[in-house]
N, C-alpha and C. Protein backbone atom coordinates (compact mmCIF):
# COMPACT_ATOMS: atom_id res chain seq x y z
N UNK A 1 -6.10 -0.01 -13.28
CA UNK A 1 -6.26 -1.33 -12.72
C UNK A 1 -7.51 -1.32 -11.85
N UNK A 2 -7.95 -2.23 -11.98
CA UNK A 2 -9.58 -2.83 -10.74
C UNK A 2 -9.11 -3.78 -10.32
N UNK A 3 -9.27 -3.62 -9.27
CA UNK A 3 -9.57 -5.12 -8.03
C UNK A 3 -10.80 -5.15 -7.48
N UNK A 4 -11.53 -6.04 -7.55
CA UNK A 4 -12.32 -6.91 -6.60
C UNK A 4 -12.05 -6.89 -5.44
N UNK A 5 -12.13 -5.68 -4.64
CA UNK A 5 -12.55 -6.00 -3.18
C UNK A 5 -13.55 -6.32 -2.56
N UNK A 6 -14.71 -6.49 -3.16
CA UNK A 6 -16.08 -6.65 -2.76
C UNK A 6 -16.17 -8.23 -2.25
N UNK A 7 -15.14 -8.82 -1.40
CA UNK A 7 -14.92 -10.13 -0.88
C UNK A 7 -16.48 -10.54 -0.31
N UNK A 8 -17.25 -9.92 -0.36
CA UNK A 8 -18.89 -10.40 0.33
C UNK A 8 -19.48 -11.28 -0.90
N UNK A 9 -19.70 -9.99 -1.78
CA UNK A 9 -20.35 -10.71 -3.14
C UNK A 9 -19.77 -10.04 -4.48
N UNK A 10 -18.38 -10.70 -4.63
CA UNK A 10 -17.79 -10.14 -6.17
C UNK A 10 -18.41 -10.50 -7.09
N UNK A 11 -18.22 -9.13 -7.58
CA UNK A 11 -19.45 -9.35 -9.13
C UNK A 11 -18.63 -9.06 -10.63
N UNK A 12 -17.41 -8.42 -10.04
CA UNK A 12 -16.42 -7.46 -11.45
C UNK A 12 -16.09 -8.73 -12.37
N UNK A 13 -16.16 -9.88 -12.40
CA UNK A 13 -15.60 -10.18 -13.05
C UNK A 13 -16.81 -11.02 -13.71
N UNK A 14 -17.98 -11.03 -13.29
CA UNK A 14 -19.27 -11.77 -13.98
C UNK A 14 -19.84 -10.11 -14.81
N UNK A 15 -19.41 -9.14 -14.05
CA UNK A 15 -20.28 -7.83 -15.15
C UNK A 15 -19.00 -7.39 -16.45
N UNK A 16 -17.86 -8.01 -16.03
CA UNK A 16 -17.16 -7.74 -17.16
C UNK A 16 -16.65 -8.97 -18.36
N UNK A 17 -17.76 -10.09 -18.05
CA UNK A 17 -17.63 -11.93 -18.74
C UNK A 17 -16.24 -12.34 -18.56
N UNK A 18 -15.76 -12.38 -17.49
CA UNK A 18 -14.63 -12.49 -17.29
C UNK A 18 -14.50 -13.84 -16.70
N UNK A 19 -13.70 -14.87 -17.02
CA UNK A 19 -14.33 -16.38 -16.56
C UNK A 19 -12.61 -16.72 -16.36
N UNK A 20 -12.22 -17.06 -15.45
CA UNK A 20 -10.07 -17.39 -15.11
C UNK A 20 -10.13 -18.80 -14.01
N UNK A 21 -9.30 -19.24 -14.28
CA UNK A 21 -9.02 -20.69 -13.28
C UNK A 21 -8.32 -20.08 -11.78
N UNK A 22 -7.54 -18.25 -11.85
CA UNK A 22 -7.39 -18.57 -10.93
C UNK A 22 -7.49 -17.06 -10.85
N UNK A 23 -7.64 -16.34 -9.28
CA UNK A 23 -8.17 -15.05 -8.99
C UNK A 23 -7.69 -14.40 -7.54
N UNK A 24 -8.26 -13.48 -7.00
CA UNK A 24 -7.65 -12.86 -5.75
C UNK A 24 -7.91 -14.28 -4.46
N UNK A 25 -8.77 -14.98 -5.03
CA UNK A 25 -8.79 -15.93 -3.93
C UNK A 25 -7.68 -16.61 -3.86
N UNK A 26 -7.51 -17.71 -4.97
CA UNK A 26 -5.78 -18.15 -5.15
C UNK A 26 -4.83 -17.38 -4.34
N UNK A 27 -5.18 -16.23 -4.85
CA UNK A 27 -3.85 -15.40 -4.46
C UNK A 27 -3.32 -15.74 -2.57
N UNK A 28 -4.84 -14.93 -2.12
CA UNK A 28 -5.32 -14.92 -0.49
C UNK A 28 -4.82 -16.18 -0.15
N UNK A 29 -5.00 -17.35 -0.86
CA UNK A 29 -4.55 -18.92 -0.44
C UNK A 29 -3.37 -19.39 -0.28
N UNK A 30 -2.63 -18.14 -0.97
CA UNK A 30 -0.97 -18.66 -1.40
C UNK A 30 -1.15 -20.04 -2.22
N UNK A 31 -1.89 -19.71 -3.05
CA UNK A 31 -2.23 -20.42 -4.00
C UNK A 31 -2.19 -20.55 -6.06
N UNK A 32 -1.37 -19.28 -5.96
CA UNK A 32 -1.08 -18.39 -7.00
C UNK A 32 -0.38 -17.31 -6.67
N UNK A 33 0.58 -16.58 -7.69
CA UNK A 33 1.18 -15.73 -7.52
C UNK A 33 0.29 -14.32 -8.49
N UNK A 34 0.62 -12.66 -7.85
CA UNK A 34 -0.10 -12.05 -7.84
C UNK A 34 -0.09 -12.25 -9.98
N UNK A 35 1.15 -12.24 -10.95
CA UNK A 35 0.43 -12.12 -12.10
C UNK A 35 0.00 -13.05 -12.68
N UNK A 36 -0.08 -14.43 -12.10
CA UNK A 36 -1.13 -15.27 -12.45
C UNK A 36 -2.45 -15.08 -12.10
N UNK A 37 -2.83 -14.10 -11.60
CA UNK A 37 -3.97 -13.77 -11.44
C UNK A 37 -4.47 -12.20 -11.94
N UNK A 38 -4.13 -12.08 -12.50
CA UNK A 38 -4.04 -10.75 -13.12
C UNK A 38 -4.65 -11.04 -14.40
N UNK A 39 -5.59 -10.18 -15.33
CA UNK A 39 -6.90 -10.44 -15.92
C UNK A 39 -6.62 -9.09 -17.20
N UNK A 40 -6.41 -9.37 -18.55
CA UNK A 40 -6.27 -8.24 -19.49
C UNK A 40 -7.40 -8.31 -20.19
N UNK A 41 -8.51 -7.35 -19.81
CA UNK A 41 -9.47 -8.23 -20.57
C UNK A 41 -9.69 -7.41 -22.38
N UNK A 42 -8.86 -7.11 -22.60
CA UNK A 42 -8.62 -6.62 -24.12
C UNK A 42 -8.72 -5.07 -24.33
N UNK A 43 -8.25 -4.65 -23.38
CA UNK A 43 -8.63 -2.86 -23.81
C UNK A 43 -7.65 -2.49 -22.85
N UNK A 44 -6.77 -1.37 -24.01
CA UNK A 44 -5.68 -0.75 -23.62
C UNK A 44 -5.82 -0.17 -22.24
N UNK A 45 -4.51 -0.53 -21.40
CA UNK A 45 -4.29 -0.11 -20.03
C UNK A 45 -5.07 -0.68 -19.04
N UNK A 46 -6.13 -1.57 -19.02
CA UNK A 46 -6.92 -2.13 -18.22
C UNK A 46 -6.44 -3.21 -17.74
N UNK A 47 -6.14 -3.54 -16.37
CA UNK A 47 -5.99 -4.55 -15.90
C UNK A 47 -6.93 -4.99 -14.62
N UNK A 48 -7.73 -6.29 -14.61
CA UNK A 48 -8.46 -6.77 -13.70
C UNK A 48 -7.56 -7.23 -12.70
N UNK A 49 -8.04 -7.83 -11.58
CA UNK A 49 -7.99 -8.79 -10.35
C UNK A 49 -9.19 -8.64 -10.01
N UNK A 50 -9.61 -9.78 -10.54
CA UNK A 50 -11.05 -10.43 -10.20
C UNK A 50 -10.99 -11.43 -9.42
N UNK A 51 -12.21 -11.47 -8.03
CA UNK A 51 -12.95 -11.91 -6.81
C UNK A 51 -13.68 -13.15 -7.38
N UNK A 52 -13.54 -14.50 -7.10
CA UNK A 52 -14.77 -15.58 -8.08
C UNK A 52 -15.47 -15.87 -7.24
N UNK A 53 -15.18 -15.66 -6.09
CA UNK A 53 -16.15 -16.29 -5.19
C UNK A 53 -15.90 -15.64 -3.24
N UNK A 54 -17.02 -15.47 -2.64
CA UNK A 54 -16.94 -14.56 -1.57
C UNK A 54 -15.66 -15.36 -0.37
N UNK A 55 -15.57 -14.41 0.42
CA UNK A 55 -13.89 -15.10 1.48
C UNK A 55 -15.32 -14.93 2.20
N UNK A 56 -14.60 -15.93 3.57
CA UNK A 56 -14.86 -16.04 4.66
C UNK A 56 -14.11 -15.14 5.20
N UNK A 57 -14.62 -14.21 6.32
CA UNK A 57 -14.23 -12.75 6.93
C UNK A 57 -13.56 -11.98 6.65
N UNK A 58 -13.90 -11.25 5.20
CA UNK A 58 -13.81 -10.50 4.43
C UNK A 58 -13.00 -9.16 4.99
N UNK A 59 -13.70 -8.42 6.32
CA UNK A 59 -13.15 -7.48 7.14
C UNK A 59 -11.59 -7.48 7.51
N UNK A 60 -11.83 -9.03 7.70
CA UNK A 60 -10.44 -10.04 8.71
C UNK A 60 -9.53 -9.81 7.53
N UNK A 61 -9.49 -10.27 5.90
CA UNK A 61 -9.21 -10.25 5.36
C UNK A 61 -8.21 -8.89 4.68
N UNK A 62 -9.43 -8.41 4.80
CA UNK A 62 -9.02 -6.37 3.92
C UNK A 62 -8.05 -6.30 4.76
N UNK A 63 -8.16 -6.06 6.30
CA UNK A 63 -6.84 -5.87 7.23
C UNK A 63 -5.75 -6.37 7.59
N UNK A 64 -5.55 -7.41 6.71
CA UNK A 64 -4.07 -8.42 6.80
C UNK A 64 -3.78 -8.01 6.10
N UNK A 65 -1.89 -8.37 6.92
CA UNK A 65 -1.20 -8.13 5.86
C UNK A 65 -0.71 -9.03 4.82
N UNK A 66 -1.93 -9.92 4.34
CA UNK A 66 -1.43 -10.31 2.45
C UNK A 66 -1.99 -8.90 1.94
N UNK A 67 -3.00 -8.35 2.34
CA UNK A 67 -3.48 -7.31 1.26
C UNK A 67 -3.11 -6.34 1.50
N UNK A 68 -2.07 -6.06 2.58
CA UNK A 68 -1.38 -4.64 2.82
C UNK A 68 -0.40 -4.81 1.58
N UNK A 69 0.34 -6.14 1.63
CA UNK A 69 1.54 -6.43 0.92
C UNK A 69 1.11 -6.31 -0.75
N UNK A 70 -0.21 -6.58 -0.97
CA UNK A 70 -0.73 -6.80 -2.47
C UNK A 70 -0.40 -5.41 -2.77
N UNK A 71 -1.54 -4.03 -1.90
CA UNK A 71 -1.87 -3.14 -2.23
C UNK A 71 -0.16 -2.50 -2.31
N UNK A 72 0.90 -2.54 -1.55
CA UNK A 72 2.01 -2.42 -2.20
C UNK A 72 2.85 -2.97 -2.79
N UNK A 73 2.21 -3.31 -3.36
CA UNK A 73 3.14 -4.17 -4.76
C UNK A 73 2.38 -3.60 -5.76
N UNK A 74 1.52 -3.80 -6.08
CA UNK A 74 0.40 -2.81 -6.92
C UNK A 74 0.72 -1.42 -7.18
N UNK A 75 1.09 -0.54 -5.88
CA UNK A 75 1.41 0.78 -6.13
C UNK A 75 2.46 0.81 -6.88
N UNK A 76 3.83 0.06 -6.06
CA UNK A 76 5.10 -0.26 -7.02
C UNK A 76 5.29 -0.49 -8.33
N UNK A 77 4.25 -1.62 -8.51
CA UNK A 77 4.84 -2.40 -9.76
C UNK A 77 4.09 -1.35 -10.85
N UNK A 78 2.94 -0.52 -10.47
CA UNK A 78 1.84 0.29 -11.39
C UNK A 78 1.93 1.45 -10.83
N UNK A 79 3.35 2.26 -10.81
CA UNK A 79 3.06 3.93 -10.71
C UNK A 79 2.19 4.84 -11.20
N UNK A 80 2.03 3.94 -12.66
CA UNK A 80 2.22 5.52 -13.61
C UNK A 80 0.38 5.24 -13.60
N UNK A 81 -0.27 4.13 -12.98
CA UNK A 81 -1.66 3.45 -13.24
C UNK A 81 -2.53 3.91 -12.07
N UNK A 82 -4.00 4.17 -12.73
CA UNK A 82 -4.59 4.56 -11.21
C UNK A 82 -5.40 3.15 -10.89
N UNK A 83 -5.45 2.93 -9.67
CA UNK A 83 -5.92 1.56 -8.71
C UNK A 83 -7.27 2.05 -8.55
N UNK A 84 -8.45 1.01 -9.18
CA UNK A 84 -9.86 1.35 -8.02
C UNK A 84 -9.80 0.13 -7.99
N UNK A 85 -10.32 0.10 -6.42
CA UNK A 85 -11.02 -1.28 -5.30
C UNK A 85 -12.03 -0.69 -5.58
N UNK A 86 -13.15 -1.67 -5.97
CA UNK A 86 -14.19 -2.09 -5.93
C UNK A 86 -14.18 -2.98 -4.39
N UNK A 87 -15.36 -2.13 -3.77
CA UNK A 87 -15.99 -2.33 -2.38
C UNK A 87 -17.42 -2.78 -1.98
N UNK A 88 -17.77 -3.20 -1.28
CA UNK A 88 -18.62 -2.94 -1.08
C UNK A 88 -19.83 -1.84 -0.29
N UNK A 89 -21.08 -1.53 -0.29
CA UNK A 89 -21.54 -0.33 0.19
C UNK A 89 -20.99 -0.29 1.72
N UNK A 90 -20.63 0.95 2.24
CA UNK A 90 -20.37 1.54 3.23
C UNK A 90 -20.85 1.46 4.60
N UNK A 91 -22.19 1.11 4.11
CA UNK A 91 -22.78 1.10 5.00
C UNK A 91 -23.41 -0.15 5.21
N UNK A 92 -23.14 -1.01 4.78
CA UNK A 92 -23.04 -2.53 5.00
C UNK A 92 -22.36 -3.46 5.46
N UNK A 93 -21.04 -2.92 5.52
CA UNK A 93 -19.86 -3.59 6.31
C UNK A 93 -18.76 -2.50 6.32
N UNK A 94 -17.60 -3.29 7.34
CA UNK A 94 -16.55 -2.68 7.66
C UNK A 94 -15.99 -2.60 6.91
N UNK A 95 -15.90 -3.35 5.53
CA UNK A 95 -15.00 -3.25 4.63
C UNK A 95 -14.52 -1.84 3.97
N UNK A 96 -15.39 -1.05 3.12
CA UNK A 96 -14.95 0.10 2.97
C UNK A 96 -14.33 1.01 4.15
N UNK A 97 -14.82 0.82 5.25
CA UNK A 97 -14.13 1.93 6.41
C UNK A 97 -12.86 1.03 6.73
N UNK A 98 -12.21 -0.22 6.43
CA UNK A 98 -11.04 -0.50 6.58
C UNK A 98 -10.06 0.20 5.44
N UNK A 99 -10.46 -0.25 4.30
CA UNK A 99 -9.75 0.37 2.99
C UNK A 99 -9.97 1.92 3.33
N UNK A 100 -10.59 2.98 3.64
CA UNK A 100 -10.38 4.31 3.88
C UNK A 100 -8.86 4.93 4.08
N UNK A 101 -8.59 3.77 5.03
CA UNK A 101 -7.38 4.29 5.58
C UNK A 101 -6.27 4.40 4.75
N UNK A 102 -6.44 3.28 4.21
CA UNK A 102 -5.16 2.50 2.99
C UNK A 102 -5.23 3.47 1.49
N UNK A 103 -6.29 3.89 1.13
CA UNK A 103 -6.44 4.60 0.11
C UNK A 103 -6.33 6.01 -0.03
N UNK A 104 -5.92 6.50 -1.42
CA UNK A 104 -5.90 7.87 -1.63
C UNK A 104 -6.88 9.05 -1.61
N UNK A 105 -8.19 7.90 -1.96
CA UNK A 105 -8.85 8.90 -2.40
C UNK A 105 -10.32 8.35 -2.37
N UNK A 106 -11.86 8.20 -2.11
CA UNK A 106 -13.12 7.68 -2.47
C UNK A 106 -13.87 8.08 -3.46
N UNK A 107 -14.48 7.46 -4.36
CA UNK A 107 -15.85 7.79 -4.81
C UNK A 107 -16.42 6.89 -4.34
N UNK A 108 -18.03 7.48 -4.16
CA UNK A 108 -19.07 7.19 -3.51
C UNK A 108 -20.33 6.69 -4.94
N UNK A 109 -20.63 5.62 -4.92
CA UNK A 109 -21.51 5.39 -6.13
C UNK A 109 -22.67 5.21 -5.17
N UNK A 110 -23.96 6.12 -5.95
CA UNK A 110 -24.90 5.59 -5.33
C UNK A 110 -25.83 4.99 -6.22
N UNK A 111 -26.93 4.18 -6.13
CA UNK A 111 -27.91 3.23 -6.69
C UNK A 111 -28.97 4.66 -6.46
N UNK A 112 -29.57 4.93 -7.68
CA UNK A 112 -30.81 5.89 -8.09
C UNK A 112 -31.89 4.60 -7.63
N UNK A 113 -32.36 5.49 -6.76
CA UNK A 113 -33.84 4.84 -5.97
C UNK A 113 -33.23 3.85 -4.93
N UNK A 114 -32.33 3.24 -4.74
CA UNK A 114 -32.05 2.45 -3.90
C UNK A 114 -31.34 2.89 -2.52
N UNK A 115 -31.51 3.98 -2.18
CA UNK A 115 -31.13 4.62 -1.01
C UNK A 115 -31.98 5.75 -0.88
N UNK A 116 -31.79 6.16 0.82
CA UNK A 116 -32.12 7.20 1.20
C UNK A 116 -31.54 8.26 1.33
N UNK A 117 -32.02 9.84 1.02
CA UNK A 117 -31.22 10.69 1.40
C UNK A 117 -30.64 10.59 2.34
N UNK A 118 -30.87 10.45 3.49
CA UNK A 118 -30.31 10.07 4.78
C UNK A 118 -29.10 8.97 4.72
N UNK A 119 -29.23 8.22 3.97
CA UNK A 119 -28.26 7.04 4.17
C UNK A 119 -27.08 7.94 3.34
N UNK A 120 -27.44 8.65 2.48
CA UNK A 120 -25.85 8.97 1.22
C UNK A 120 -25.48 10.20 2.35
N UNK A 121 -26.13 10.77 3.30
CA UNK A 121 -25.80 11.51 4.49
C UNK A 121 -24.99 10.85 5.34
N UNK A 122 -25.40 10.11 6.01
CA UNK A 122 -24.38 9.26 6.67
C UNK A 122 -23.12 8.61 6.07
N UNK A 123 -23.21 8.19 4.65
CA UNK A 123 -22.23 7.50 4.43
C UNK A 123 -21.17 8.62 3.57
N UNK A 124 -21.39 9.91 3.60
CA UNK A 124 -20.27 10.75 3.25
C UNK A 124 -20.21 11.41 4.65
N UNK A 125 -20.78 11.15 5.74
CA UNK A 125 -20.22 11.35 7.18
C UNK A 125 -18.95 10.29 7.57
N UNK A 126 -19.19 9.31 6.93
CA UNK A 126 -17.32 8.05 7.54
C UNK A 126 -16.59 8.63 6.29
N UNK A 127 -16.43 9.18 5.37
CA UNK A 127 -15.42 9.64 4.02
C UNK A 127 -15.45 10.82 4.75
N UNK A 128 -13.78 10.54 5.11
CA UNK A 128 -13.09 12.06 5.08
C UNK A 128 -13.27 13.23 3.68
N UNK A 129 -13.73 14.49 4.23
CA UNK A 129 -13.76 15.14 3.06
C UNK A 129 -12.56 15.45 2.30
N UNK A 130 -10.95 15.57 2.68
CA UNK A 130 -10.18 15.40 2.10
C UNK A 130 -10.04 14.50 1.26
N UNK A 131 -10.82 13.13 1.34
CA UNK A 131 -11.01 12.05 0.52
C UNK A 131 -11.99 11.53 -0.23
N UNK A 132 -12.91 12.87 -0.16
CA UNK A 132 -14.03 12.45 -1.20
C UNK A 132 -13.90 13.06 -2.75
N UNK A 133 -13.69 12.12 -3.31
CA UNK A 133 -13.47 12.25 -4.79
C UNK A 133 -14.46 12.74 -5.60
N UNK A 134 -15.60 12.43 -5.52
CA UNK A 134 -17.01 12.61 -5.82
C UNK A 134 -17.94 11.93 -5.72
N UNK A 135 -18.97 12.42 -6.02
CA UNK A 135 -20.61 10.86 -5.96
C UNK A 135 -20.80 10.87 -7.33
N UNK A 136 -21.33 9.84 -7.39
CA UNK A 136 -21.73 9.47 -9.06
C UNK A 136 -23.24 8.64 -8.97
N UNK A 137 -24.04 9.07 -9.64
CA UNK A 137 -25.48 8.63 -9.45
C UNK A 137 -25.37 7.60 -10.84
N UNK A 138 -25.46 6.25 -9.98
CA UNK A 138 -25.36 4.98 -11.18
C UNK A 138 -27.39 4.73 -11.34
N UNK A 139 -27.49 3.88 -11.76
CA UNK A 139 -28.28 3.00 -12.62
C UNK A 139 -29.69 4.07 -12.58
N UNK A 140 -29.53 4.99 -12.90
CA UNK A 140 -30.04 6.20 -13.60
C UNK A 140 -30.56 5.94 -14.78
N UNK A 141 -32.66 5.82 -15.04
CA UNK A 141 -32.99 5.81 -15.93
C UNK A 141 -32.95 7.19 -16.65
N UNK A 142 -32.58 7.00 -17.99
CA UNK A 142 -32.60 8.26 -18.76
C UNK A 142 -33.79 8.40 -19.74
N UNK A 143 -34.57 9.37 -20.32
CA UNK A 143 -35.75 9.13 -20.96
C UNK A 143 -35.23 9.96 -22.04
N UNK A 144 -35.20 9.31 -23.79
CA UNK A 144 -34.31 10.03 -24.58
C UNK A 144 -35.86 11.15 -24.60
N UNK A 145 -35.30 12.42 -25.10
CA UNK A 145 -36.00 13.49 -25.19
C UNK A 145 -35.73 14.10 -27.21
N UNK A 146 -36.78 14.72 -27.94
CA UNK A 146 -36.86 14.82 -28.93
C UNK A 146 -35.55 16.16 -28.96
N UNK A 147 -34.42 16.17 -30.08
CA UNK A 147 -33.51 17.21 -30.23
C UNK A 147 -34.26 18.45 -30.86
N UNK A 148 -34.50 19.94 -30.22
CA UNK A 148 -35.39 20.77 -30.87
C UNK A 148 -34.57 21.79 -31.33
N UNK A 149 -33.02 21.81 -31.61
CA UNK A 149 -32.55 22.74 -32.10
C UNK A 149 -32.02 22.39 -33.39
């Protein structure tokens, strides 16, 4: 399962053409119930909760309890399923250092060229190392190379 936590600027559900009348906002509104908002977008075991549009105090948000109550119901209702929140960067808001607490486990994605050594320093300084899952170097140009064997 994915959720859209990136309440600043959700993007999961425009990078996956995902287009629904109703989403985690509904939800946040008491405006929908959690599997009316729930998103299959055609591939075995995948389930969305897609973000359509940014909350107002997003921080305020992650730390209530509607999303304490979501994130357990989620664990419940999806044992056997692993959960990623999609966040936003670390070092841009409180948001990821609220979810730290609540979660099992981090990966750290970083943007190739779009950070500093220093910054992916600091930001595996707030991830407990018991909770660092790994880094993963995203939007990584690759240059195909001729096969010589």
């Amino acid at each position: 399962m994915l959720v859209d936590f990136d309440l600043r600027k959700p993007r999961v559900a425009k990078y996956l053409g995902i287009e629904c009348e109703k989403s985690l906002n509904e939800y946040l509104e008491n405006r929908a119930e959690l599997q009316e908002v729930l998103v299959n977008p055609g591939l075995p075991h995948l389930v969305i909760l897609p973000t359509m549009r940014p909350v107002s105090h997003p921080a305020e948000v992650l730390s209530s309890a509607k999303v304490n109550a979501l994130m357990q119901d989620i664990a419940t209702r999806y044992e056997s399923r692993i959960v990623i929140y999609d966040l936003p960067p670390i070092l841009n808001a409180d948001d990821a250092l609220i979810m730290l607490k609540k979660v099992d486990c981090a990966l750290l994605v970083v943007g190739n060229g779009m950070v500093k050594e220093t910054e992916i320093e600091e930001a595996m300084h707030h991830i407990p190392k018991d909770k660092l899952l790994g880094v993963v170097l995203n939007k990584a140009e690759v240059g195909v190379e001729e096969y010589y064997y």
